[in-house]
C-alpha atoms as a PDB file:
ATOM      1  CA  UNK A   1     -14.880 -60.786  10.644  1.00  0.00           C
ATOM      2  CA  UNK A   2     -16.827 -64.483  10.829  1.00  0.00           C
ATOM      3  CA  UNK A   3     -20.355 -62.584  10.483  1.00  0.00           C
ATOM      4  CA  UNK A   4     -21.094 -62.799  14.034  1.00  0.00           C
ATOM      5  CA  UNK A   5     -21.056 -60.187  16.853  1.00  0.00           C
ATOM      6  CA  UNK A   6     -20.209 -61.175  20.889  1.00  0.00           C
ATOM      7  CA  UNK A   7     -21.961 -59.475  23.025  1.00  0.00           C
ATOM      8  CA  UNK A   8     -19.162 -57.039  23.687  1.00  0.00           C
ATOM      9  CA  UNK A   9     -19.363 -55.617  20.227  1.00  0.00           C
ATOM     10  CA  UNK A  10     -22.923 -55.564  20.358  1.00  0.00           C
ATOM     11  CA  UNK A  11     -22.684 -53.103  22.872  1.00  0.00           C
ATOM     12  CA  UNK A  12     -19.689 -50.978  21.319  1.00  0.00           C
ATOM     13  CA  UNK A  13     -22.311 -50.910  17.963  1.00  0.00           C
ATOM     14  CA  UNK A  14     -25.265 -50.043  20.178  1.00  0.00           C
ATOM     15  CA  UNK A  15     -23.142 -47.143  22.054  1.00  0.00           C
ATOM     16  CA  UNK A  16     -21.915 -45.683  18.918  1.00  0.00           C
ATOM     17  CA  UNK A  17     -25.985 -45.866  17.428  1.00  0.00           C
ATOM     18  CA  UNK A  18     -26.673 -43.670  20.452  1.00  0.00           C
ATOM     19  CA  UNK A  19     -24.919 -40.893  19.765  1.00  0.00           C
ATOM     20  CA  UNK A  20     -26.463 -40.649  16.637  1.00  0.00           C
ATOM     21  CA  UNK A  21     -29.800 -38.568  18.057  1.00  0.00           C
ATOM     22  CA  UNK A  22     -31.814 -39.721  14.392  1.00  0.00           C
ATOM     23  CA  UNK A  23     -31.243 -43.604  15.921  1.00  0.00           C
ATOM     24  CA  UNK A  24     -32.581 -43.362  18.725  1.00  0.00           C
ATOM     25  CA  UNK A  25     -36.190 -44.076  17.892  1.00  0.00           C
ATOM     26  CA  UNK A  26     -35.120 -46.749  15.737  1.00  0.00           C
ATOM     27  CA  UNK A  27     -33.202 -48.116  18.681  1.00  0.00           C
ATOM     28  CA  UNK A  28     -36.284 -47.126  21.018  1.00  0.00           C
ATOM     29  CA  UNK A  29     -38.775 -49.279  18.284  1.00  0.00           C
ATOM     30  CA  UNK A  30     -36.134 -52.493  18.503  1.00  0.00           C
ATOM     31  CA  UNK A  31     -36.405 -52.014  22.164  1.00  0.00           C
ATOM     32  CA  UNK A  32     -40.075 -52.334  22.027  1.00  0.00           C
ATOM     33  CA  UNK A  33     -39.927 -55.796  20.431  1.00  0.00           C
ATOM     34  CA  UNK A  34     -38.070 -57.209  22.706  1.00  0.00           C
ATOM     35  CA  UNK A  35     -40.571 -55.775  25.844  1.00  0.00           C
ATOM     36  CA  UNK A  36     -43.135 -57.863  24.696  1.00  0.00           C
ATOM     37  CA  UNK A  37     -45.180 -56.416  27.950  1.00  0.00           C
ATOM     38  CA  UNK A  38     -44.643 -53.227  27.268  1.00  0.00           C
ATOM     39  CA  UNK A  39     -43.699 -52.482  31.365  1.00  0.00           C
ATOM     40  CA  UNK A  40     -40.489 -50.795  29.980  1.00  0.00           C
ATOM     41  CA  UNK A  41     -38.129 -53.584  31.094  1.00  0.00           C
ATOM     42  CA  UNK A  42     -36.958 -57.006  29.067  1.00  0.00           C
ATOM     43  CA  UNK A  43     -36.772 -59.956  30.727  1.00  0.00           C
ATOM     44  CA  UNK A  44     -34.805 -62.996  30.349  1.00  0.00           C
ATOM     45  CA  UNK A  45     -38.426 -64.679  29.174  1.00  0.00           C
ATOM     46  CA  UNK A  46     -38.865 -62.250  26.485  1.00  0.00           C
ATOM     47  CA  UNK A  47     -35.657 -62.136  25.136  1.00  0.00           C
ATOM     48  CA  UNK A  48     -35.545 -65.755  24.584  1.00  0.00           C
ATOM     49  CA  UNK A  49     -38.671 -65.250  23.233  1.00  0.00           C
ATOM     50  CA  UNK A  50     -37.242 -63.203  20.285  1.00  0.00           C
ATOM     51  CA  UNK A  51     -33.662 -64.871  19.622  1.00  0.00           C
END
């Protein structure tokens, strides 16, 4: 690979995490920093915020 990830596999890592039932309040936690309001949604604000 060149050490990046597209968005595509971003997704195809993030679907595989999921199955994995021991991820998914790790995923849940990363989740959480990017809803910097907590209102259970991310917006385009606060993920610019964080990249």
């Amino acid at each position: 690979g060149n050490g990046t990830i597209d968005f595509p596999e971003f997704l195809t890592m993030m679907a595989r995490k999921m199955k994995d039932a021991d991820c998914h309040e790790e995923i849940h936690e990363a989740f959480k920093v990017f809803d910097k309001d907590g209102n259970g949604f991310i917006s385009a604000t606060e993920l610019r915020h964080v990249m």
